[in-house]
Protein backbone atom coordinates (compact mmCIF):
# COMPACT_ATOMS: atom_id res chain seq x y z
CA UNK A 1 98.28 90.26 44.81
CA UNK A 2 95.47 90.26 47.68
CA UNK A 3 95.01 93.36 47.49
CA UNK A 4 91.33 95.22 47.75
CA UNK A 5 89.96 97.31 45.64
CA UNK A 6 89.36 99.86 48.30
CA UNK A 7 93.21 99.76 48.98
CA UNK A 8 93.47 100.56 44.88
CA UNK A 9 91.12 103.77 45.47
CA UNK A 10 93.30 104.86 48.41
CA UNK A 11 96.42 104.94 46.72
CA UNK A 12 94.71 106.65 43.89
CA UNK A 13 93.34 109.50 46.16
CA UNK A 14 96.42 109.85 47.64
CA UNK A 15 98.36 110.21 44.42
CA UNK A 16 96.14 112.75 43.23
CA UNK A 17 95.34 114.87 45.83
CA UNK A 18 99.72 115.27 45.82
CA UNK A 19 98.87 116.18 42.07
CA UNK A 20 96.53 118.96 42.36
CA UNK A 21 98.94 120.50 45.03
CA UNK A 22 101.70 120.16 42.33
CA UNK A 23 99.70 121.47 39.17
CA UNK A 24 100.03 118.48 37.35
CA UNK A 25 97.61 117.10 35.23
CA UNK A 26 98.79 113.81 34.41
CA UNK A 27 101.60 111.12 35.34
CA UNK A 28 103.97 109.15 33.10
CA UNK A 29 104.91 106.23 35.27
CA UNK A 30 108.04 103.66 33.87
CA UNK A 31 108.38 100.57 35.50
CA UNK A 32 110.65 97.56 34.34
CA UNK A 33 111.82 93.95 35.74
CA UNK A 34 114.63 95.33 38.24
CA UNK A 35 112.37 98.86 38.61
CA UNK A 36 108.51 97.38 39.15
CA UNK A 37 107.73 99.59 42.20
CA UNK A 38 105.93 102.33 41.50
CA UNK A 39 103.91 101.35 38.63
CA UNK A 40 102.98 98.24 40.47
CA UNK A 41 102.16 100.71 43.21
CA UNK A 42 98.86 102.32 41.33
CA UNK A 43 98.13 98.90 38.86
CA UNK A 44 98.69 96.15 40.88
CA UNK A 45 100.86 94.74 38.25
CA UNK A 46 103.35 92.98 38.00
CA UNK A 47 105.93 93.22 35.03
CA UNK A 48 107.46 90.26 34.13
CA UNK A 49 109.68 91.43 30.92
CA UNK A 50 111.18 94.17 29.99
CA UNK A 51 109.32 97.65 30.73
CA UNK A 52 105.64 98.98 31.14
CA UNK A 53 104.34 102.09 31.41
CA UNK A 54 101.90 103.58 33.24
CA UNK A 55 99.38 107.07 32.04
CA UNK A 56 97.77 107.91 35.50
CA UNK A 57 95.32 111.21 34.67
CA UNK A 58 94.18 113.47 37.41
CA UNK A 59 90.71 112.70 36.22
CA UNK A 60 89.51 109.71 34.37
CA UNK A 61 90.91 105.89 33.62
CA UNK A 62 94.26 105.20 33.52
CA UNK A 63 96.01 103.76 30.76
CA UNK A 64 98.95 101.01 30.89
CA UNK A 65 100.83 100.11 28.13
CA UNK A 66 102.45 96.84 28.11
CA UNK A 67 105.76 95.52 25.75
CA UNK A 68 103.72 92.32 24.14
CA UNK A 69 100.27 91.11 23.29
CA UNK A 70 101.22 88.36 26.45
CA UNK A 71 101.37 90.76 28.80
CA UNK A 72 98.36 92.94 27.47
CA UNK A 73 96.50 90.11 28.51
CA UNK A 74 97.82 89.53 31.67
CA UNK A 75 97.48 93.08 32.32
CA UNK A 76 93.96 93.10 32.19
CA UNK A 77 93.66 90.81 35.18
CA UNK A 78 95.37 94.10 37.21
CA UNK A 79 93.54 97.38 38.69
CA UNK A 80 93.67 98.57 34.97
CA UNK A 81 91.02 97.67 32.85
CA UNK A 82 92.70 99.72 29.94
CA UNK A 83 95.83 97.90 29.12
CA UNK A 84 97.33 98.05 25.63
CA UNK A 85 100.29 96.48 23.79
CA UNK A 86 102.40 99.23 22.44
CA UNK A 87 105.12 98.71 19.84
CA UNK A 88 106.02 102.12 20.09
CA UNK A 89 106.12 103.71 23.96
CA UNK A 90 106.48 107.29 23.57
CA UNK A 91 104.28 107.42 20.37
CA UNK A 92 101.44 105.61 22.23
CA UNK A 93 102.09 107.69 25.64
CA UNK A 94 102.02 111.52 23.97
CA UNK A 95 98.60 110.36 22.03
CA UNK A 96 97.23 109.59 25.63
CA UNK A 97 98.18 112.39 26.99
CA UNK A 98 96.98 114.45 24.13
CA UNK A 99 93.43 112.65 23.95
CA UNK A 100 93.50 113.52 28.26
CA UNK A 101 94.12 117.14 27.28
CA UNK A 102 97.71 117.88 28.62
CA UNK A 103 99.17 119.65 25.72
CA UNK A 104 100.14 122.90 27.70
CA UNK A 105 100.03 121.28 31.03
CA UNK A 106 101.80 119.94 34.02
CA UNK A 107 102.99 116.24 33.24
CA UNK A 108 104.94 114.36 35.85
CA UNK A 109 107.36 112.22 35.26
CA UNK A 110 107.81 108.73 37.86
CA UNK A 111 110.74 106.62 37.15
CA UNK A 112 113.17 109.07 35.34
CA UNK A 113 115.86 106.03 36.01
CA UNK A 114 114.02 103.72 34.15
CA UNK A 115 112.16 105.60 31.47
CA UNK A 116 114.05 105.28 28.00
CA UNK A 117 115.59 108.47 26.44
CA UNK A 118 114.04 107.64 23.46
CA UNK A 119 110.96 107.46 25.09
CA UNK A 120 111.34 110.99 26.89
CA UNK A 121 112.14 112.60 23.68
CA UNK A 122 109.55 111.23 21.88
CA UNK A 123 107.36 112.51 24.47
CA UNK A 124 108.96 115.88 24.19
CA UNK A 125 108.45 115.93 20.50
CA UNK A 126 105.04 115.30 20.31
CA UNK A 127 103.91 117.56 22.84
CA UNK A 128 105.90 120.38 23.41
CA UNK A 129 104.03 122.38 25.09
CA UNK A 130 103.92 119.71 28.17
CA UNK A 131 105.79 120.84 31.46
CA UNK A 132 107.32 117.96 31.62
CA UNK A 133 108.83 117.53 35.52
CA UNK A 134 110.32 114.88 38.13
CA UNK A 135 107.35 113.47 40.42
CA UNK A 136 109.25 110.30 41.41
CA UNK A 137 108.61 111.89 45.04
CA UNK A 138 104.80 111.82 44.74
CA UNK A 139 104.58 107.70 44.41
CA UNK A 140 108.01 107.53 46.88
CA UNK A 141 106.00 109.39 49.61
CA UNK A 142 102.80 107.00 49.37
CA UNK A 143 104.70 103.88 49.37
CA UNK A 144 106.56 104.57 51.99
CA UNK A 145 103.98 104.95 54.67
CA UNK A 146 102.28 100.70 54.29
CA UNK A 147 98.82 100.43 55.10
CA UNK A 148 97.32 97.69 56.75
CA UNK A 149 96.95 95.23 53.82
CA UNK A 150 100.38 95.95 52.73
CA UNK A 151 101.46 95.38 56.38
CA UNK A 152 100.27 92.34 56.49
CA UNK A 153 101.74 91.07 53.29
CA UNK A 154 104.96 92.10 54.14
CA UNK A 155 104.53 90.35 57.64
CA UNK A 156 103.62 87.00 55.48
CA UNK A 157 107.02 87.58 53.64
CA UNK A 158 108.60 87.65 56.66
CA UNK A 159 107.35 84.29 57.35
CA UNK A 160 108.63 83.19 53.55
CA UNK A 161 111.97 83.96 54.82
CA UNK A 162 111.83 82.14 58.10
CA UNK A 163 110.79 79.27 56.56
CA UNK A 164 113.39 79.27 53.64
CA UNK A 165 116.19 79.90 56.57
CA UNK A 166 114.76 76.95 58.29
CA UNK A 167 114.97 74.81 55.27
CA UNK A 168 118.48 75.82 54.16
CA UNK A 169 119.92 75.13 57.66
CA UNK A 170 119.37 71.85 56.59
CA UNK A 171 122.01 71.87 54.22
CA UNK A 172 124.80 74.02 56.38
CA UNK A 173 127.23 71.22 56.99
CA UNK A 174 130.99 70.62 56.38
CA UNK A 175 131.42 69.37 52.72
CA UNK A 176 128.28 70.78 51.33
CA UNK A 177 128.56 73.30 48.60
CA UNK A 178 127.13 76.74 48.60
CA UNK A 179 124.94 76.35 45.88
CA UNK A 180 123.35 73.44 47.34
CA UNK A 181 122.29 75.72 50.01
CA UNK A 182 120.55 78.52 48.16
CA UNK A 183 118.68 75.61 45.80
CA UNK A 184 117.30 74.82 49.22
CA UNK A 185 116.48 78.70 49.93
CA UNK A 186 114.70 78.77 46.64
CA UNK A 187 112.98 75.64 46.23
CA UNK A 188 111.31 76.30 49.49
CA UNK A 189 110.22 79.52 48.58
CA UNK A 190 108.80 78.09 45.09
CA UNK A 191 107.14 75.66 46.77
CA UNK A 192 105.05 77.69 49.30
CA UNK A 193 104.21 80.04 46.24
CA UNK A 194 106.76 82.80 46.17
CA UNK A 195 108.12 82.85 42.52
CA UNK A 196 110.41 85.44 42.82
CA UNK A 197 113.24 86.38 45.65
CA UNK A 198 116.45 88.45 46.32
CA UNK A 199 118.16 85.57 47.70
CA UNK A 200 122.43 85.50 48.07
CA UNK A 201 124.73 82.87 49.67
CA UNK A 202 128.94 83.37 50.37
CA UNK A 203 130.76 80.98 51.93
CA UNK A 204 134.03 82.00 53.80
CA UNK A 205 136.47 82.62 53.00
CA UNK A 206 136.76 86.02 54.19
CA UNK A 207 133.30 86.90 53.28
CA UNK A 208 132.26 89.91 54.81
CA UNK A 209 128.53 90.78 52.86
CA UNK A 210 126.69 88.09 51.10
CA UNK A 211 126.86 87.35 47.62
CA UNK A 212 126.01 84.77 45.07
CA UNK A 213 127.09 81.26 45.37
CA UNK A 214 130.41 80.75 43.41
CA UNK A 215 130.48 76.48 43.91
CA UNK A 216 132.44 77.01 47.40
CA UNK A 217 133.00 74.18 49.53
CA UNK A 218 131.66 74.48 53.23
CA UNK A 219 134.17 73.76 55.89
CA UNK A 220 134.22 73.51 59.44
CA UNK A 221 134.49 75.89 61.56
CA UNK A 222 133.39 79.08 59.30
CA UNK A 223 130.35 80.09 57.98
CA UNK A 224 127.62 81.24 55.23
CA UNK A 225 126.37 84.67 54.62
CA UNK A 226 122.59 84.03 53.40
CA UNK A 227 120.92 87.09 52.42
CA UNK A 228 116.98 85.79 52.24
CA UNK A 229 114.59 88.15 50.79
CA UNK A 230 110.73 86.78 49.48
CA UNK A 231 108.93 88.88 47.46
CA UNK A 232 105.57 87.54 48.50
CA UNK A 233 102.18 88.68 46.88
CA UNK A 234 104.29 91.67 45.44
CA UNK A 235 106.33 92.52 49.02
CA UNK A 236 109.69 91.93 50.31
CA UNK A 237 110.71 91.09 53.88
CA UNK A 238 114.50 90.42 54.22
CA UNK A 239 116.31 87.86 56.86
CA UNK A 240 120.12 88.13 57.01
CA UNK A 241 122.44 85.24 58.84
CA UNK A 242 126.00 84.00 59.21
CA UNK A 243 124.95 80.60 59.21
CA UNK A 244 127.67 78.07 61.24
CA UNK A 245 129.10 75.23 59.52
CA UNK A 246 130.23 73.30 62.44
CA UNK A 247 131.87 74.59 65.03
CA UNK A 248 131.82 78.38 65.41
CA UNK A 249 135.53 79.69 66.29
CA UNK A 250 135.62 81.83 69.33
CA UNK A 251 136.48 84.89 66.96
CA UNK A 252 133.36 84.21 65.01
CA UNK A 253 131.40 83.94 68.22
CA UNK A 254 132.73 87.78 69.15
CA UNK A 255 131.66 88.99 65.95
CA UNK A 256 127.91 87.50 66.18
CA UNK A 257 127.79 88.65 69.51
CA UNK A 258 128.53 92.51 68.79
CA UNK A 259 126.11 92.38 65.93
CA UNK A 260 123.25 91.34 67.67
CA UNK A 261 124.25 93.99 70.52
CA UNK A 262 124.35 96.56 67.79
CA UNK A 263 120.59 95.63 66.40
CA UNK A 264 119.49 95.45 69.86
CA UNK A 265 120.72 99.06 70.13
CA UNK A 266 119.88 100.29 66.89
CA UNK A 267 115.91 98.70 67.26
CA UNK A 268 115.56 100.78 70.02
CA UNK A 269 115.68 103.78 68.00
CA UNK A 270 113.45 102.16 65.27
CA UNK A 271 110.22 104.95 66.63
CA UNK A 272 108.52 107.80 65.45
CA UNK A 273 110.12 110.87 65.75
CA UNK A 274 113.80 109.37 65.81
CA UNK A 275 115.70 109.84 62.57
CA UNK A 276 117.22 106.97 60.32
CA UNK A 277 120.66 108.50 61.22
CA UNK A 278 120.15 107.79 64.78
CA UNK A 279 119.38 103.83 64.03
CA UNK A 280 122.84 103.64 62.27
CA UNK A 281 124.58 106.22 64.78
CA UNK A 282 123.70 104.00 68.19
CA UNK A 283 125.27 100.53 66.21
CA UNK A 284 127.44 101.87 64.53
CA UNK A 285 128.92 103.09 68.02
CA UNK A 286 128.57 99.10 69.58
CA UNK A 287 130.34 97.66 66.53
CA UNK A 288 133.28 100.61 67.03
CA UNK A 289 133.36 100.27 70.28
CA UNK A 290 134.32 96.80 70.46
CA UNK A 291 137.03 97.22 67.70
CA UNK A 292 135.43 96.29 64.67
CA UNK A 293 134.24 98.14 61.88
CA UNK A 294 130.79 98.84 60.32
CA UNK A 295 131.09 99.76 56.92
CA UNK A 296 128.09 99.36 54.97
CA UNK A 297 124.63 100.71 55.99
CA UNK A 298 122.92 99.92 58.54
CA UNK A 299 119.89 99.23 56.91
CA UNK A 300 117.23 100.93 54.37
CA UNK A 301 113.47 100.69 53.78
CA UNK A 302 111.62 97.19 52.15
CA UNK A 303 107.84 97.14 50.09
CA UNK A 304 107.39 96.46 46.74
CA UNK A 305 111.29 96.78 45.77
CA UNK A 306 114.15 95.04 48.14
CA UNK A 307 115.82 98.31 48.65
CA UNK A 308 113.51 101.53 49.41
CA UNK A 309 114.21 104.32 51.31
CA UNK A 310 115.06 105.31 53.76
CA UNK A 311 118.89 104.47 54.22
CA UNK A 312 120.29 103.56 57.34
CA UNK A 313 123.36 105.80 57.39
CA UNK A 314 124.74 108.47 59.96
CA UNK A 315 124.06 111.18 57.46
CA UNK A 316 120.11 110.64 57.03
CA UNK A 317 117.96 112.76 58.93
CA UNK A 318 114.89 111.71 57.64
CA UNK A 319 112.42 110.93 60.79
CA UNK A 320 111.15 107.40 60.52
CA UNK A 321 107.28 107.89 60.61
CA UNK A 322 104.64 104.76 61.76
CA UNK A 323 103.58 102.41 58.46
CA UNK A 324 107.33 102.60 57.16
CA UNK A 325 108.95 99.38 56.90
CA UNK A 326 112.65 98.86 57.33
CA UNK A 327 115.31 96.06 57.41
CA UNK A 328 118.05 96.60 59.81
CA UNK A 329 121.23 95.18 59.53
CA UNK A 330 123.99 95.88 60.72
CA UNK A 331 127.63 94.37 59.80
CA UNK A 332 130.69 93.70 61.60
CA UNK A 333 133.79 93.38 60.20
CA UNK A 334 137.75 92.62 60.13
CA UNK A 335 138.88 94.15 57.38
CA UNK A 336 141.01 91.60 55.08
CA UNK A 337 139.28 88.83 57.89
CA UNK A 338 135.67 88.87 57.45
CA UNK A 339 133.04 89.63 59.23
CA UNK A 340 128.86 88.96 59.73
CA UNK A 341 125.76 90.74 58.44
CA UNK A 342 122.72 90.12 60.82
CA UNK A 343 118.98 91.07 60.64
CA UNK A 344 115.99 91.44 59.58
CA UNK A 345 112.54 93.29 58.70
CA UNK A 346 110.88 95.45 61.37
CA UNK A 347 107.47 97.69 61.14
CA UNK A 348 107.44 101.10 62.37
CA UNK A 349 104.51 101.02 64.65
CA UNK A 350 102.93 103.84 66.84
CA UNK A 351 104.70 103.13 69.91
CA UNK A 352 107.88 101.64 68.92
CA UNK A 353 108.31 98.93 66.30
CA UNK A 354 107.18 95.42 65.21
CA UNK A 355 109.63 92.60 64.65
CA UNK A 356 108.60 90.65 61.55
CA UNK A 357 111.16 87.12 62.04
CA UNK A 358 111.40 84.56 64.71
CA UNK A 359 114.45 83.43 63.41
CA UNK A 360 117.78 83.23 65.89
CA UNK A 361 120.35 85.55 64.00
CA UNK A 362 123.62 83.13 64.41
């Protein structure tokens, strides 16, 4: 990642000084391949099998441990300079907290739904008299709030995903087969450097949220859900389209129009001080309104993982603050007929918000 090392001591302060408030005198962070988030968040690395671990002391180096000798190595390229392989997690972890001194102290734990029962226990075994509690919210609360380098990364994802629309529009024609369409999506993105995306690609019929590619024909006349999300440099952007094939039918064209109308309506409450509920309220009432139906969320938060809070949903009062990032989407549907999913990735900015594509939505 191109990240500083001044952006590594910021996160660390920030992390600790929510420590000391909460008593704690170390943190147990679990990462894996589908979870990589927060323990990416404070090593700046990036798991590429299995699970890691992270030891993050109020005072003193942190230790990672890593699931091979591979990735020990590897690991020693991140913010970490003491990585270890470790055949046995919560062994190696309790030892490490021992040696730190938190027998009989606070111990939070990040990533309770990745972090192994077995590993837990073992943890619990070995040091009993641990407080062992949730701090999932300590590393949640950082990373939602991007600084300027992780900004800008996410803005240069956003890019990623223009580019990979750009390329697959290419292959949106009558007789082409879905598949063919997100190989273009991806072999773009592999080619400017992103090796890993969240990328999905339906073809009607009656597809109302993207999904993988299944081998369906494209026909004239309908269209293709592509769901486009880099992860560049360790951040995601997302780009959502109903792609045409063809001809749009005047239906279709109804459907894309109330979408956009919604976004327009729910960007304008993308500010500080509103509340994520009142982003999904105002489209949810333009989709409604002209007779169609918005079932999914409007949106949710994008960083290091593809879906972060918070959720775009009428019940969510959370106010959106400047630095968060957010992809808004909203959906219209038919149910049993279809429907489109437009959008894309926005920053929360002091005054309003920043849109991160220059794609059309279609």
């Amino acid at each position: 990642m191109g990240l500083s090392l001044r952006e590594r001591d910021r996160r660390a302060e920030l992390v600790r000084r929510a420590m000391r408030a909460q008593g704690l005198h170390a943190l147990v962070v679990a990462g894996s391949t589908m979870r990589k988030g927060h323990l990416q968040y404070l090593t700046d690395y990036t798991i590429s099998f299995d699970s890691a671990y992270l030891v993050h002391p109020l005072e003193g180096e942190p230790t990672l441990f890593v699931f091979t000798r591979n990735q020990e190595q590897h690991a020693r390229r991140s913010w970490v300079s003491d990585a270890r392989f470790s055949p046995d997690y919560g062994r190696d972890i309790a030892e490490r907290l021992r040696e730190l001194g938190a027998s009989g102290k606070g111990v939070g734990v990040v990533g309770l739904d990745v972090m192994s029962a077995q590993v837990y226990c073992t943890i619990q075994e070995q040091l009993p008299q641990a407080r062992l509690a949730d701090a999932g919210e300590i590393i949640m609360a950082a990373r939602a709030l991007k600084s300027e380098e992780e900004a800008a990364l996410i803005r240069e994802s956003a890019v990623m995903a223009d580019g990979a629309y750009a390329a697959a529009q290419g292959r949106v024609r009558p007789g082409a087969v879905d598949h063919e369409v997100f190989a273009e999506m991806d072999y773009y993105l592999k080619q400017h450097g992103v090796i890993e995306a969240f990328n999905l690609a339906t073809a009607e019929p009656l597809p109302a949220f993207p999904y993988l590619p299944v081998g369906q024909t494209l026909r004239d006349g309908e269209a293709i859900l592509l769901e486009i999300t880099p992860r560049y440099q360790g951040y995601y952007a997302q780009l959502t389209v109903a792609a045409p094939i063809g001809r749009r039918s005047a239906e279709r064209e109804q459907m894309v129009r109330v979408a956009r109308g919604a976004l327009e309506k729910g960007v304008e409450q993308l500010r500080p001080g509103r509340r994520a509920c009142d982003v999904a309220v105002a489209m949810k009432a333009v989709v409604e309104a002209a007779g169609f139906t918005m079932p999914q969320r409007g949106g949710h938060g994008v960083g290091l993982e593809v879906d972060e809070p918070p959720a775009l949903i009428p019940q969510n009062e959370r106010p959106l603050q400047e630095g968060m990032s957010v992809v808004v989407h909203p959906s219209v549907v038919i149910p049993g007929r279809g429907g489109v999913f437009l959008g894309g990735s926005y920053l929360v900015t002091r005054d309003g918000c920043e849109k991160l594509y220059k794609s059309e939505l279609q």
